[in-house]
Structure formats: C-alpha cells, structure tokens
PDB file of N, CA and C in Angstrom:
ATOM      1  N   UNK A   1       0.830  -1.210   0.000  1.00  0.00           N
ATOM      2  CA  UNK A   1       0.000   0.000   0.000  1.00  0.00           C
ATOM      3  C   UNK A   1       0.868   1.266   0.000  1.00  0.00           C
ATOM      4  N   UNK A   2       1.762   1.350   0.715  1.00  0.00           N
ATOM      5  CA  UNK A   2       2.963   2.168   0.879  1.00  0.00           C
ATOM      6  C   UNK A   2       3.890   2.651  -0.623  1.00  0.00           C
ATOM      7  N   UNK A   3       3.877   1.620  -1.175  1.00  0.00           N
ATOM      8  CA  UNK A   3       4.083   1.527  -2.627  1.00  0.00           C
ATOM      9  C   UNK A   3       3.844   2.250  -3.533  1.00  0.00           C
ATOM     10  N   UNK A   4       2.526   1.772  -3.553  1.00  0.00           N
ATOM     11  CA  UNK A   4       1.542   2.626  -4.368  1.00  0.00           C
ATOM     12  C   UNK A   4       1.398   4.345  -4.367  1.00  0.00           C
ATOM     13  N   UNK A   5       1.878   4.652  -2.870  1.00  0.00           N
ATOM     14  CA  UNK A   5       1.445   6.309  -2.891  1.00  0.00           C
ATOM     15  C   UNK A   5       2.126   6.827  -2.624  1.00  0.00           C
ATOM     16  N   UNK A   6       3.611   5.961  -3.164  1.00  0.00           N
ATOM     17  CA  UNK A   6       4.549   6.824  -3.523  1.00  0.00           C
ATOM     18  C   UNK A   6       4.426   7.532  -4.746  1.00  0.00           C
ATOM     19  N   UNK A   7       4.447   7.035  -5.887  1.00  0.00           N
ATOM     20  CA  UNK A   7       4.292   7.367  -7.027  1.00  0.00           C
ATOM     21  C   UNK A   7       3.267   8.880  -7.460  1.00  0.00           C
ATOM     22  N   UNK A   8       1.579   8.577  -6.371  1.00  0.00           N
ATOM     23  CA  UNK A   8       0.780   9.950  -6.384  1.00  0.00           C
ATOM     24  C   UNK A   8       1.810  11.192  -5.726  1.00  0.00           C
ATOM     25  N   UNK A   9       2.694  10.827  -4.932  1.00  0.00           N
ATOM     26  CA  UNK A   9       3.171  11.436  -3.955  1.00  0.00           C
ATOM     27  C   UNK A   9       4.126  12.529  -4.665  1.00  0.00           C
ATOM     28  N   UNK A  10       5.041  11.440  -5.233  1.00  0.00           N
ATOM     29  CA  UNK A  10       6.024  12.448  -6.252  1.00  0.00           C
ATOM     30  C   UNK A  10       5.187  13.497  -7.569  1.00  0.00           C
ATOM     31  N   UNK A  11       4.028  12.750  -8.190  1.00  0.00           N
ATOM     32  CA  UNK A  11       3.592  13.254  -8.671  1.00  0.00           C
ATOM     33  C   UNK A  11       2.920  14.507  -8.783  1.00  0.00           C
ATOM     34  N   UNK A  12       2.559  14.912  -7.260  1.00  0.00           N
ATOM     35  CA  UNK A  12       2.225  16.405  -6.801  1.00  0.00           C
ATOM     36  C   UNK A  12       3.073  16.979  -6.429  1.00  0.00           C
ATOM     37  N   UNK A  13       4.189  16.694  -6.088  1.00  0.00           N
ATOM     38  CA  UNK A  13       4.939  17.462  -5.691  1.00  0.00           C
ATOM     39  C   UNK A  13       5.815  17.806  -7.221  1.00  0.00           C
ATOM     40  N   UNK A  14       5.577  17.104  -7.817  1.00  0.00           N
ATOM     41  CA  UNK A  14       5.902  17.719  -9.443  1.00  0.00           C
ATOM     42  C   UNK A  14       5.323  18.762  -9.866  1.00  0.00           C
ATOM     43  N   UNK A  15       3.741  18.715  -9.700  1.00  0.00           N
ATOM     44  CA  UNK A  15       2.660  19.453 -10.063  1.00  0.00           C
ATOM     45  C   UNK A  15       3.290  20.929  -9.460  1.00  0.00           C
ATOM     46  N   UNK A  16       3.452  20.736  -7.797  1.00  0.00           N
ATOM     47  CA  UNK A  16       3.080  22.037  -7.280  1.00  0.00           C
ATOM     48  C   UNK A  16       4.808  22.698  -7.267  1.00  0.00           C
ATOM     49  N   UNK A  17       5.353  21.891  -8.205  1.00  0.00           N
ATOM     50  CA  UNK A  17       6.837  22.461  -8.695  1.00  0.00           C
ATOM     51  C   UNK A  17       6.148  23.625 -10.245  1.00  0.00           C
ATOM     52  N   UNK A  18       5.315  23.431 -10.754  1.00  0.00           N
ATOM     53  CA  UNK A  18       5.446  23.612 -12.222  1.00  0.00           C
ATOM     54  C   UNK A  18       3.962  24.912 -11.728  1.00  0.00           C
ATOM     55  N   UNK A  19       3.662  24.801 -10.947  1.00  0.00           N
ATOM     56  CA  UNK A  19       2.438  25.667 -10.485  1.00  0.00           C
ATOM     57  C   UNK A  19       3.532  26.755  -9.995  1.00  0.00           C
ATOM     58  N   UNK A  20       4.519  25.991  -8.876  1.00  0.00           N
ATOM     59  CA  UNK A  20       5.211  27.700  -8.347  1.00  0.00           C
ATOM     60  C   UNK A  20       5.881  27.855  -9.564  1.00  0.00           C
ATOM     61  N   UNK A  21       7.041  27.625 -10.097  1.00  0.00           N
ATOM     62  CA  UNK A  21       7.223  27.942 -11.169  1.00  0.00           C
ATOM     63  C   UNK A  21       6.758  28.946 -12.408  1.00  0.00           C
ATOM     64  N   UNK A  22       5.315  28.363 -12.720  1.00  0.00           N
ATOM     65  CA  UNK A  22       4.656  29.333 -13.467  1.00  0.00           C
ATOM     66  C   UNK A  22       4.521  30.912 -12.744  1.00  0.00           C
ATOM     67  N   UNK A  23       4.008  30.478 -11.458  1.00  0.00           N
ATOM     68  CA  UNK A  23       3.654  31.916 -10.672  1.00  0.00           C
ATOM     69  C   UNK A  23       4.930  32.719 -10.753  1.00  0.00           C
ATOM     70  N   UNK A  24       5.989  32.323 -10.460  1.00  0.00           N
ATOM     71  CA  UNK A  24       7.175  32.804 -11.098  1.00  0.00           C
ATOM     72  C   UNK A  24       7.528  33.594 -11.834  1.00  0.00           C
ATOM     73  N   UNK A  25       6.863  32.607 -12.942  1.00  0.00           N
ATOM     74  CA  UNK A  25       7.138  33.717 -14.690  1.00  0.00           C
ATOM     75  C   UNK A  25       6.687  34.559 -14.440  1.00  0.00           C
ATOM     76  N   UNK A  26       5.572  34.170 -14.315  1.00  0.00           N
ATOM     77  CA  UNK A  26       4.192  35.604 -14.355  1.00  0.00           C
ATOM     78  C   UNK A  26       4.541  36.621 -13.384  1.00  0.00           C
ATOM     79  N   UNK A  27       5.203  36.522 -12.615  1.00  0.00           N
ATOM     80  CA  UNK A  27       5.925  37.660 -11.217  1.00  0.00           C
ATOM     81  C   UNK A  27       6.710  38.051 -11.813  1.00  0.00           C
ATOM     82  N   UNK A  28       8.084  37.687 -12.899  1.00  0.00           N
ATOM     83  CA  UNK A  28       9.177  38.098 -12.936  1.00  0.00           C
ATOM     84  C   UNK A  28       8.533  38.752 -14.612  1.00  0.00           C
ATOM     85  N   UNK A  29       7.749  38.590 -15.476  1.00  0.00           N
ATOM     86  CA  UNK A  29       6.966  39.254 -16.704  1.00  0.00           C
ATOM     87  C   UNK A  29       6.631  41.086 -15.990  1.00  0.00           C
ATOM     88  N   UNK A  30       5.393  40.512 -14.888  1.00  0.00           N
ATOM     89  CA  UNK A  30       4.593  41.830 -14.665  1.00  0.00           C
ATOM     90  C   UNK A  30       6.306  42.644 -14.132  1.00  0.00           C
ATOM     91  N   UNK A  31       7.255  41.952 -13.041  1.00  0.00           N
ATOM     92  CA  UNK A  31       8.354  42.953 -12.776  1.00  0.00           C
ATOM     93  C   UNK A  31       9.164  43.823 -13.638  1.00  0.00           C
ATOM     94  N   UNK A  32       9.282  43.116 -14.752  1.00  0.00           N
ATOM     95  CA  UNK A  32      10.131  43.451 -15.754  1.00  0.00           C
ATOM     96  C   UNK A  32       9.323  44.368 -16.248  1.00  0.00           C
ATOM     97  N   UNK A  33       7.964  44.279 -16.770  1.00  0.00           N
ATOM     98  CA  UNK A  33       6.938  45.611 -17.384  1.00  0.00           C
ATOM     99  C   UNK A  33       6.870  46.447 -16.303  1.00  0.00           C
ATOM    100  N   UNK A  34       6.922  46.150 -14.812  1.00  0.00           N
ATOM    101  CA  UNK A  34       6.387  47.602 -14.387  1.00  0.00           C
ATOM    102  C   UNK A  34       7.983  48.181 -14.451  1.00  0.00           C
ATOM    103  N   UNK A  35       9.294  47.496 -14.668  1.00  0.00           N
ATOM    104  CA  UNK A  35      10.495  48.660 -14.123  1.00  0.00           C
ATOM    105  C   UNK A  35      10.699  49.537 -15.548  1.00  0.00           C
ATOM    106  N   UNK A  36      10.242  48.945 -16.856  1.00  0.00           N
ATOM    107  CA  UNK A  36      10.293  49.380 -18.032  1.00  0.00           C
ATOM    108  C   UNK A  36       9.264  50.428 -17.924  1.00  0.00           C
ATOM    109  N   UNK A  37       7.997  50.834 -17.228  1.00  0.00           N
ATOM    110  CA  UNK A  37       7.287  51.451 -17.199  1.00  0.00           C
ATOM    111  C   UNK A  37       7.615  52.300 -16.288  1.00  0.00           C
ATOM    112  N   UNK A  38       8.465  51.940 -15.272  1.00  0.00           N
ATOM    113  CA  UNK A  38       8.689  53.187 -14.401  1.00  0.00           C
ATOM    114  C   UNK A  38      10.250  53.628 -14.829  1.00  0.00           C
ATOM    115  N   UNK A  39      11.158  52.980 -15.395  1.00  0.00           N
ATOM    116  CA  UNK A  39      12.055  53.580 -15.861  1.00  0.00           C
ATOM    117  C   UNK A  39      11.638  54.905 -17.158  1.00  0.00           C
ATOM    118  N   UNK A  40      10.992  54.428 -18.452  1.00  0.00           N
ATOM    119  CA  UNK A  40      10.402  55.116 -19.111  1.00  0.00           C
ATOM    120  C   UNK A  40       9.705  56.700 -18.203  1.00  0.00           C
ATOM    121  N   UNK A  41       8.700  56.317 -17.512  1.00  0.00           N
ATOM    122  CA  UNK A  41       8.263  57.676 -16.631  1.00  0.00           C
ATOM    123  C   UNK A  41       9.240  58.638 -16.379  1.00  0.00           C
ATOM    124  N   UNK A  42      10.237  57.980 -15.428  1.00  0.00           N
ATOM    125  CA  UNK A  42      11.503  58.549 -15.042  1.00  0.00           C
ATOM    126  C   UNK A  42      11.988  59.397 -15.948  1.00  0.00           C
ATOM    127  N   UNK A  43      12.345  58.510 -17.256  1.00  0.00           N
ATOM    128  CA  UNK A  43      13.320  59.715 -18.511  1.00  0.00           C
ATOM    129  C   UNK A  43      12.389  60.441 -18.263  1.00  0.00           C
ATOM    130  N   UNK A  44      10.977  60.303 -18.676  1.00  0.00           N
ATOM    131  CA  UNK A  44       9.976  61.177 -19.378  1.00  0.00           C
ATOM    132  C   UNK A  44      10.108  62.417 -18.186  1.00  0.00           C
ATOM    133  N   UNK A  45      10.029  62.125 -16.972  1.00  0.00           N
ATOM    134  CA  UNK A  45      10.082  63.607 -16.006  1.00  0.00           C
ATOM    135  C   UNK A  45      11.093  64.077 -16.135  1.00  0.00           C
ATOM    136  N   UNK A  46      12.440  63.682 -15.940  1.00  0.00           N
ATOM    137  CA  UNK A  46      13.439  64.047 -16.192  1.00  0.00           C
ATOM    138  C   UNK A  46      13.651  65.282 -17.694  1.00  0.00           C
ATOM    139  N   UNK A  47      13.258  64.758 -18.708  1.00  0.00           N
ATOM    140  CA  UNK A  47      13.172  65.113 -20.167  1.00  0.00           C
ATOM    141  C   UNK A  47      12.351  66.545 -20.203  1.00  0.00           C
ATOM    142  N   UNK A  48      11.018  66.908 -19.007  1.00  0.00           N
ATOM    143  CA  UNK A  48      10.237  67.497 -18.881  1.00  0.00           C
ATOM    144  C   UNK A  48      10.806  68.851 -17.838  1.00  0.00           C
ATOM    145  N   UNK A  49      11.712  68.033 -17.244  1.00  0.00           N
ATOM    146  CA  UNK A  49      12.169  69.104 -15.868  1.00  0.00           C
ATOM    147  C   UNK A  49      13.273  69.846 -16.223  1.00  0.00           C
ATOM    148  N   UNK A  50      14.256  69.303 -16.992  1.00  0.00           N
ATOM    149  CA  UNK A  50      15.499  69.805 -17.693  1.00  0.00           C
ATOM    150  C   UNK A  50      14.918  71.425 -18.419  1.00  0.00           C
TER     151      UNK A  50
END
C-alpha cells in the first residue's frame, strides 16, 4: 500500500513544482513591465524638468 502512494506522492509534488514555477514567470513578466514602465516615466520627467 505504501508503494503505491509513492508514485501519487512524487507526482504532486511535481505538479506544485510547475504551479510555483509558473507563478514565477508571471511575477518576474509583470516585474520586468512595471520597471520598463517606471524607468520610461523617469526619462519622461526628467526630459520634462530639464
């Protein structure tokens, strides 16, 4: 019996590898757009204040 649930066992813990993972991307996507969006702002005040 022990046997057997090994196999489910590894198998979620695969899952909830590829779940954090994804959440990941999607964290390190939106980071990368907001510093491009706040870098951009930045010139733009800068460009405005000069």
């Amino acid at each position: 019996m022990i046997r057997d649930e090994i196999p489910d066992f590894s198998y979620e813990v695969g899952y909830l590898k590829g779940w954090y993972f994804t959440i990941l991307d999607r964290i390190a996507i939106v980071a990368i757009a907001l510093s491009k969006t706040i870098a951009t702002t930045l010139a733009w005040t800068r460009y405005y204040t000069l």
